[in-house]
N, C-alpha and C. Protein backbone atom coordinates (compact mmCIF):
# COMPACT_ATOMS: atom_id res chain seq x y z
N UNK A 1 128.76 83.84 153.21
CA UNK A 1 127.84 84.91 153.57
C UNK A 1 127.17 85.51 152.33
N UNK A 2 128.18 86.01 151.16
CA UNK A 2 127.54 86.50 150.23
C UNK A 2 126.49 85.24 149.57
N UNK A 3 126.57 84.01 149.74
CA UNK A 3 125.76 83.06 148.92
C UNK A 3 124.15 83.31 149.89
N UNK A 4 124.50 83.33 150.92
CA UNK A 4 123.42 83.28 151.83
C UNK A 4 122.55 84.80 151.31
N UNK A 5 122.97 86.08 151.20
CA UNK A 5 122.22 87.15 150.87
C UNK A 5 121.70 86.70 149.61
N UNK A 6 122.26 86.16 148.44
CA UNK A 6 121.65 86.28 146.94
C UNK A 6 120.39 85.40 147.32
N UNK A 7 120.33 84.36 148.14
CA UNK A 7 119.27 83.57 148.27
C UNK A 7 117.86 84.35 148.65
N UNK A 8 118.88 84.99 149.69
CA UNK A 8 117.31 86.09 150.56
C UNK A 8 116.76 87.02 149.24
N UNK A 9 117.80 87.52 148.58
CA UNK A 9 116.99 88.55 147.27
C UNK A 9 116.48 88.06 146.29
N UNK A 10 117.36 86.77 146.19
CA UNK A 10 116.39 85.50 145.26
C UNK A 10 114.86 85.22 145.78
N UNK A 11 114.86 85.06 146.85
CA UNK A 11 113.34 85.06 147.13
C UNK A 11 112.34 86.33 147.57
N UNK A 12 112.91 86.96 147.81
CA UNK A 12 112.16 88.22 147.81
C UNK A 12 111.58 88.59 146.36
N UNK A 13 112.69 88.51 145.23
CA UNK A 13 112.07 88.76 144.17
C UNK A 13 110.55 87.85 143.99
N UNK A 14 111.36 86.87 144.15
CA UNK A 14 109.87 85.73 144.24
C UNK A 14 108.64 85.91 144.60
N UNK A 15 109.02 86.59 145.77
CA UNK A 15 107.37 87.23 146.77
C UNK A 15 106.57 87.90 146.35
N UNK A 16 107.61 89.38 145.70
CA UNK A 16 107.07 90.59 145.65
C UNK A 16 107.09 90.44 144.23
N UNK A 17 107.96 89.89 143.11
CA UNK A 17 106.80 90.08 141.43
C UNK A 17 105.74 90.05 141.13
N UNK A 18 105.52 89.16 141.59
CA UNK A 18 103.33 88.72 141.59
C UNK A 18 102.95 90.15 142.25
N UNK A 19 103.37 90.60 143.36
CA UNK A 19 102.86 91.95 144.04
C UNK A 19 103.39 92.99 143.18
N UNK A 20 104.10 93.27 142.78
CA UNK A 20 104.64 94.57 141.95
C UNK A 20 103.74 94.53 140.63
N UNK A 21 103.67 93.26 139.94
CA UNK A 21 103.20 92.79 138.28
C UNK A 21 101.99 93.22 138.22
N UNK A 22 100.87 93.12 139.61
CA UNK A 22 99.94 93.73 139.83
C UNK A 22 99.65 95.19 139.61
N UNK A 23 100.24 95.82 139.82
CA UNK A 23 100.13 97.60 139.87
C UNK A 23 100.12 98.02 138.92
N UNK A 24 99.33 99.14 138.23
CA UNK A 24 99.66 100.17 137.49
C UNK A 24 98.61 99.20 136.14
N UNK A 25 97.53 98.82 136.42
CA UNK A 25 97.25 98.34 135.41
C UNK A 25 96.33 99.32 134.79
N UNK A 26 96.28 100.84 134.62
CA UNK A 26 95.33 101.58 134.63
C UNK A 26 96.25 102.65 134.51
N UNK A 27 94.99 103.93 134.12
CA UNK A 27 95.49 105.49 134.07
C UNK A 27 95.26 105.61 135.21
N UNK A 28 94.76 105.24 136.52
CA UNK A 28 94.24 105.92 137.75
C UNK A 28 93.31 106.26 138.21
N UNK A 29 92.16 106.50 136.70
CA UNK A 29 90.61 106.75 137.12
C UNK A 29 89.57 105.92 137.75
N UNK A 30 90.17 104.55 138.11
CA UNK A 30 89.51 103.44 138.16
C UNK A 30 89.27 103.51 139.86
N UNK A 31 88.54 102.69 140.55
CA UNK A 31 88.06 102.94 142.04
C UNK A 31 88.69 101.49 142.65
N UNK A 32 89.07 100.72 141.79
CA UNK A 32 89.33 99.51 142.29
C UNK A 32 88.59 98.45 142.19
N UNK A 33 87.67 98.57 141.47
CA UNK A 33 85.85 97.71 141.68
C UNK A 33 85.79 96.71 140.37
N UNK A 34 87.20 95.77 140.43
CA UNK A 34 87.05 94.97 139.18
C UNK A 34 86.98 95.51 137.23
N UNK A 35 88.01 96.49 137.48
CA UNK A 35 87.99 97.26 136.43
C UNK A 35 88.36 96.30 135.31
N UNK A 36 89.41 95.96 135.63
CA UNK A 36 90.63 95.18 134.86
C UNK A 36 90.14 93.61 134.76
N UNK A 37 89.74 92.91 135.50
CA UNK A 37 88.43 91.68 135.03
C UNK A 37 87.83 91.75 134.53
N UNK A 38 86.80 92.77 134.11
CA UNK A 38 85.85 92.91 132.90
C UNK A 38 86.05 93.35 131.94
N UNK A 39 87.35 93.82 131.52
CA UNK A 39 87.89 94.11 130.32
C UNK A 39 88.44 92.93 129.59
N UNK A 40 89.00 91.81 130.59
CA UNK A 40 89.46 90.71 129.89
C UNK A 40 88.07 89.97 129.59
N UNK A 41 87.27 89.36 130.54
CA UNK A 41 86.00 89.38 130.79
C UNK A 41 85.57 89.15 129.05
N UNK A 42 85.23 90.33 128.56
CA UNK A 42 84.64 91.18 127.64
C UNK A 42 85.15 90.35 126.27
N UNK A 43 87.11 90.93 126.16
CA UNK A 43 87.47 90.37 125.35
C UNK A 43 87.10 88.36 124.98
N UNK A 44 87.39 87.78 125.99
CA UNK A 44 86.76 86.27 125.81
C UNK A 44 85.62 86.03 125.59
N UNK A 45 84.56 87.01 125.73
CA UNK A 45 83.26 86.66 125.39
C UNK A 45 83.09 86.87 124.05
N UNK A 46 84.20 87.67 123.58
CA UNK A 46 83.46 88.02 121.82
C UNK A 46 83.85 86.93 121.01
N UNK A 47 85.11 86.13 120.86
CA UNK A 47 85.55 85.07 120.71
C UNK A 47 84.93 83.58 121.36
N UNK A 48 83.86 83.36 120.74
CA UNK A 48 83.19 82.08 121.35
C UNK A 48 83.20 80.90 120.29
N UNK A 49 83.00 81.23 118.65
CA UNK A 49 82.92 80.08 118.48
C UNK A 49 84.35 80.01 117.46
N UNK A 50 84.79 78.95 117.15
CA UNK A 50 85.40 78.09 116.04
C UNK A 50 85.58 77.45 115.21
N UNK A 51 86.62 77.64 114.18
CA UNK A 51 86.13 76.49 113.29
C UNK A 51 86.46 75.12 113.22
N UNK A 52 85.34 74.42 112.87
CA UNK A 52 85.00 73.32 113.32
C UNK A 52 85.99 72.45 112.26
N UNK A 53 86.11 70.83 112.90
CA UNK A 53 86.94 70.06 111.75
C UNK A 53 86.38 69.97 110.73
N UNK A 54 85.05 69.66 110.66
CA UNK A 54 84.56 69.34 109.16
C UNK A 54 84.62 70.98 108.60
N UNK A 55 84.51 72.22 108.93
CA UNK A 55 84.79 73.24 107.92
C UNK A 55 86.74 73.39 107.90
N UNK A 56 87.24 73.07 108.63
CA UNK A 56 88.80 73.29 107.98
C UNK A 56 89.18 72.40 107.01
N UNK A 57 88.22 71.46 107.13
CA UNK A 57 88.59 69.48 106.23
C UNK A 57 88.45 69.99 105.09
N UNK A 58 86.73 70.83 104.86
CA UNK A 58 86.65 71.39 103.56
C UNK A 58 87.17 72.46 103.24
N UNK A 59 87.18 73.58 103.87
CA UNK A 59 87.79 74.48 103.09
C UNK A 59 89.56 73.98 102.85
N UNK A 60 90.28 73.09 103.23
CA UNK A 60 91.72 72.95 103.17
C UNK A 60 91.68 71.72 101.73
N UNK A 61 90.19 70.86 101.83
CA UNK A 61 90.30 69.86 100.28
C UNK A 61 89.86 70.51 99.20
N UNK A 62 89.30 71.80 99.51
CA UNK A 62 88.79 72.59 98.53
C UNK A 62 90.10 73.23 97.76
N UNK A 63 91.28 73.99 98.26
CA UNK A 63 92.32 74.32 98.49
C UNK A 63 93.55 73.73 97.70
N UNK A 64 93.60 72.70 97.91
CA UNK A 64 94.31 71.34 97.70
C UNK A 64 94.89 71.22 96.08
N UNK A 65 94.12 71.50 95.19
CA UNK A 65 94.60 71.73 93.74
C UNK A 65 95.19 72.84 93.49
N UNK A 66 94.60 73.61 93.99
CA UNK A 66 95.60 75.62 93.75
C UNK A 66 96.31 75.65 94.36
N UNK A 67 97.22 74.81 95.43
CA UNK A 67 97.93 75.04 96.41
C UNK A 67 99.23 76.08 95.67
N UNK A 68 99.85 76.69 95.96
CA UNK A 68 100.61 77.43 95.38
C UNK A 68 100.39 78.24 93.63
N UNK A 69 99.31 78.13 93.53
CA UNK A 69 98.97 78.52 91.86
C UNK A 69 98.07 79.49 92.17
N UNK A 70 97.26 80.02 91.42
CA UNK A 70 96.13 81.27 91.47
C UNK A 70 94.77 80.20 92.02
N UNK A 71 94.16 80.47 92.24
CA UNK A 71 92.97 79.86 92.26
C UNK A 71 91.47 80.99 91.27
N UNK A 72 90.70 80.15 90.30
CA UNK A 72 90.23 80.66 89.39
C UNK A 72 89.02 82.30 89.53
N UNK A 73 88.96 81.84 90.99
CA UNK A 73 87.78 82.87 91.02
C UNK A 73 88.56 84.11 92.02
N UNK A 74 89.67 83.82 92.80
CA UNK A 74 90.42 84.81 93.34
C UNK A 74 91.49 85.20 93.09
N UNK A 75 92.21 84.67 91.64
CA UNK A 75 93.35 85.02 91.51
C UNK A 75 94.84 84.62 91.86
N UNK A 76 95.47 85.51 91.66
CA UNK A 76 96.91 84.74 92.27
C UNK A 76 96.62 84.97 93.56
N UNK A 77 97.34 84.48 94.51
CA UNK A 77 97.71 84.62 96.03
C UNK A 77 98.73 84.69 96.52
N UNK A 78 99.10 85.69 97.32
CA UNK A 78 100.84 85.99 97.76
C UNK A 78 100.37 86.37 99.35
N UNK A 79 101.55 85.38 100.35
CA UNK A 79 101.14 85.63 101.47
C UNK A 79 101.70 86.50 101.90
N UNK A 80 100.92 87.03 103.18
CA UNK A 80 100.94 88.82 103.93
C UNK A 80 102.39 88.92 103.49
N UNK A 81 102.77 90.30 104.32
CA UNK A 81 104.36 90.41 104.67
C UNK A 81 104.27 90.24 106.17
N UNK A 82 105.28 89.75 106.51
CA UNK A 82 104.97 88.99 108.53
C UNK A 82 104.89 89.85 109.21
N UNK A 83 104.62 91.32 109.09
CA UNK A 83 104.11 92.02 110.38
C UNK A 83 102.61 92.57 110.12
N UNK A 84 102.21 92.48 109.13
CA UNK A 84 100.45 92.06 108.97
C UNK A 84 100.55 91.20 109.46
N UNK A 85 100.74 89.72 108.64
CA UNK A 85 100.40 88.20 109.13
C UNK A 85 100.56 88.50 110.98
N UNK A 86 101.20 88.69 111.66
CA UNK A 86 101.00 88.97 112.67
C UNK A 86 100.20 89.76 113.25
N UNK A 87 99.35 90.45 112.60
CA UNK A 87 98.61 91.42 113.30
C UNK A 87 96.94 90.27 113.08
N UNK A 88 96.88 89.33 112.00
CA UNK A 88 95.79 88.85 111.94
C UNK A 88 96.06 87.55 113.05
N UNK A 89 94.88 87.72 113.94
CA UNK A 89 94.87 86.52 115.25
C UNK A 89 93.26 86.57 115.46
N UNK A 90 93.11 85.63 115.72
CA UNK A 90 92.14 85.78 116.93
C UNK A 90 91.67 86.53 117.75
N UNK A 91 90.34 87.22 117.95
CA UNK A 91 90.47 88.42 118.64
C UNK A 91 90.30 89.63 118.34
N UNK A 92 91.56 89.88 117.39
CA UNK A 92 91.74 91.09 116.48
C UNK A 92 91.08 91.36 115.65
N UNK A 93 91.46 92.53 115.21
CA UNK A 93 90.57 92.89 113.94
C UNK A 93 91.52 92.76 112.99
N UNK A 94 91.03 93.28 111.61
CA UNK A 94 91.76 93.52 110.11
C UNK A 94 92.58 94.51 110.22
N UNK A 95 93.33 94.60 110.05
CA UNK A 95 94.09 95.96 109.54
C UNK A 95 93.55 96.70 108.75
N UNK A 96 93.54 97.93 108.38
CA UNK A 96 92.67 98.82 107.89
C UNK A 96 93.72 99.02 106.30
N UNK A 97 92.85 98.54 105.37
CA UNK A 97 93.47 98.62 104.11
C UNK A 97 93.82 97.61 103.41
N UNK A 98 93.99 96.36 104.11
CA UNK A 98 94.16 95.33 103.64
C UNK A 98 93.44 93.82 102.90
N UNK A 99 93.76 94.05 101.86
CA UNK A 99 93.41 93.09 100.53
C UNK A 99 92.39 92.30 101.10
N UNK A 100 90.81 92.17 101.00
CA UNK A 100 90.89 91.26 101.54
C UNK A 100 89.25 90.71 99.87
N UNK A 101 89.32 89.02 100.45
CA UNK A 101 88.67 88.53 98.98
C UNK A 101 87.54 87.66 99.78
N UNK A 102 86.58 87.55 99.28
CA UNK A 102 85.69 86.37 99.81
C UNK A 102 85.74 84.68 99.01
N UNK A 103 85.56 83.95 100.31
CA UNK A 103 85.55 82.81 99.58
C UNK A 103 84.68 82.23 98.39
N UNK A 104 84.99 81.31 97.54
CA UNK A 104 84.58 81.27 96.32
C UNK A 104 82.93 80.44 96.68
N UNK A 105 81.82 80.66 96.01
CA UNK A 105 80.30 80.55 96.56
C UNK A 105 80.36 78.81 96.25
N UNK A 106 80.88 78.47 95.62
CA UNK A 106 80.38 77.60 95.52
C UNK A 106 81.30 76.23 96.68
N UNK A 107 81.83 76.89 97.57
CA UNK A 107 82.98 76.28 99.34
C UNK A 107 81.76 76.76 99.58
N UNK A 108 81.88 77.96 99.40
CA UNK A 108 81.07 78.93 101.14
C UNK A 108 78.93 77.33 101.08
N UNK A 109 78.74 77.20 99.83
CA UNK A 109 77.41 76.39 100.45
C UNK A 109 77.93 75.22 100.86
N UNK A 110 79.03 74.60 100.53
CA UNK A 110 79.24 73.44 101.42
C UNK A 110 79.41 73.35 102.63
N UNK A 111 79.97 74.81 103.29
CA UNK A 111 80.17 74.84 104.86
C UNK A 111 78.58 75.03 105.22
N UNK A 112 78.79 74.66 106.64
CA UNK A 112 77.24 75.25 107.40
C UNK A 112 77.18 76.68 107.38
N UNK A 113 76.10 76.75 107.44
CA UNK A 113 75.34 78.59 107.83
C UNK A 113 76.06 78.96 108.90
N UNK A 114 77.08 80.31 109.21
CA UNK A 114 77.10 80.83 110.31
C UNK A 114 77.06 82.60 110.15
N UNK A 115 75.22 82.74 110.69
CA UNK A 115 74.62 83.81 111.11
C UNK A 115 75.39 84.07 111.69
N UNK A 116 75.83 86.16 110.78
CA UNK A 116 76.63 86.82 111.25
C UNK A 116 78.12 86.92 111.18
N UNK A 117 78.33 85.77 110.94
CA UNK A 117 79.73 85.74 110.78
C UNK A 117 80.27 85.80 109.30
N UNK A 118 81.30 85.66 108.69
CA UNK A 118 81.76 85.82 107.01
C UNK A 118 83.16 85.60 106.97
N UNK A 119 83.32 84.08 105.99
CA UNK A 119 84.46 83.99 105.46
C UNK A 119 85.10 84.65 104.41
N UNK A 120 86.66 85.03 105.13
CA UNK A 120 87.37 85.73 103.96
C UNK A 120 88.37 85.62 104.08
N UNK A 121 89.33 85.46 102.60
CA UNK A 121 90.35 85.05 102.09
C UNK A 121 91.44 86.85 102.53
N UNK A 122 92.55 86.36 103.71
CA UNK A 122 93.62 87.50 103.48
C UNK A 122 94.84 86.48 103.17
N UNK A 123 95.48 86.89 102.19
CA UNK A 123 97.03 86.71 102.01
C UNK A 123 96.60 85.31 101.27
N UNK A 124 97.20 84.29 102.57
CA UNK A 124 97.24 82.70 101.80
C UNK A 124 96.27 81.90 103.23
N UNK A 125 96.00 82.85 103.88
CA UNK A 125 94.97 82.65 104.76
C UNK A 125 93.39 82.68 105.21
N UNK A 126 92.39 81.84 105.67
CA UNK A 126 91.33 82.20 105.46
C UNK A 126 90.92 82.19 106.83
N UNK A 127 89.97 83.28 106.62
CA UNK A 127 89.44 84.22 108.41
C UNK A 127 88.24 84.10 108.41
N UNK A 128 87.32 83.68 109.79
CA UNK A 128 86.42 84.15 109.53
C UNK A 128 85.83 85.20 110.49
N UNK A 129 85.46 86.17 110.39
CA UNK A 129 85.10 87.46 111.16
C UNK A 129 83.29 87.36 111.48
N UNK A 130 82.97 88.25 112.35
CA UNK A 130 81.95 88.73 113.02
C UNK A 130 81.73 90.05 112.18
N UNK A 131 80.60 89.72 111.69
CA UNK A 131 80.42 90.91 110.64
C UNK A 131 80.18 92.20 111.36
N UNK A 132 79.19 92.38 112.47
CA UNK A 132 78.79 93.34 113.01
C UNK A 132 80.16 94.24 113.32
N UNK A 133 81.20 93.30 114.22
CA UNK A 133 82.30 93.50 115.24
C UNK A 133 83.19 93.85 114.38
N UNK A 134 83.77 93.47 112.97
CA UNK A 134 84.62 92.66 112.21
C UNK A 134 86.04 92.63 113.57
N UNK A 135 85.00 91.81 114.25
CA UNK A 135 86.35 90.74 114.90
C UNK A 135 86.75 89.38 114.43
N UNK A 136 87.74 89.14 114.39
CA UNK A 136 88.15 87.91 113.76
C UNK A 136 87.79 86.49 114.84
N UNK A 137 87.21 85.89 114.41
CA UNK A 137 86.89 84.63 114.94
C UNK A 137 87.85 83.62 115.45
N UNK A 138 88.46 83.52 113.95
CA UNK A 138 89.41 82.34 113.86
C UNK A 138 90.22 82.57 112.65
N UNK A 139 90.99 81.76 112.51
CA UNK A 139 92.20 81.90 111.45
C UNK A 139 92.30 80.87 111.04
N UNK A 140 92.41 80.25 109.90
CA UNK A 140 93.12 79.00 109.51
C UNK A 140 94.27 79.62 108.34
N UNK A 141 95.48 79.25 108.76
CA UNK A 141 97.19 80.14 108.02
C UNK A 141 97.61 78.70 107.44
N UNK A 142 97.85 79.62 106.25
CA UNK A 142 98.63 78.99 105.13
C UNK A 142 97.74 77.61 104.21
N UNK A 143 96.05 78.55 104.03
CA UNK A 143 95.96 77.00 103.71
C UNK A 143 95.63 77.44 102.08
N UNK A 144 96.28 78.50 101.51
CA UNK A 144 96.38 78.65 99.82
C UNK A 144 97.64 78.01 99.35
């Protein structure tokens, strides 16, 4: 008997998570009218493009001799401490205060032109952000 009840609450949970997980996605001011879709909505639209293989190919063979050493035009390099490094993703923004260096001019003309956007060196990582937004585009980690 008792095996037979855990089953029934076993599936009830089943039913009703998806229904409960739903609720409360809000302060309350909202009317119901697709609030919470266009906020995600929003976020995926700012994140559209990436970097491409031929710019990770180069900026990572560019890379390739300084790997663990200073590199001449930025210096030494020491990566984040891991709860920055975690805060830089996709999506996100910079943390406010944090080190950040541009790539050396003479990478940045080998990549293509991307209007608006700007590569930059954080930690041992290189980002490239939406200048207007400074939302982060993309990430390529660990390639100093």
């Amino acid at each position: 008997m008792q095996s037979s009840v855990g089953w029934v609450i076993v599936l009830a949970l089943i039913v009703c998570g998806p229904v409960s997980a739903d609720q409360g996605q809000g302060k309350g001011n909202g009317k119901g009218h697709g609030h919470g879709a266009s906020a995600a909505s929003s976020t995926e639209a700012t994140v559209v493009t990436i970097v491409t293989t031929t710019e990770r190919s180069l900026i990572q063979g560019y890379f390739i001799p300084y790997r663990g050493g200073p590199v001449p035009t930025l210096g030494p390099v020491k990566p984040l401490p891991p709860g920055i490094a975690k805060k830089i993703a996709r999506g996100g923004s910079l943390p406010p205060g944090i080190a950040k260096r541009y790539l050396p001019a003479d990478l940045v003309t080998q990549l293509p032109p991307r209007p608006g956007q700007q590569w930059l060196v954080v930690g041992t990582d290189v980002i490239l952000i939406d200048i207007a937004t400074s939302v982060i585009v993309d990430v390529l980690r660990d390639i100093l």
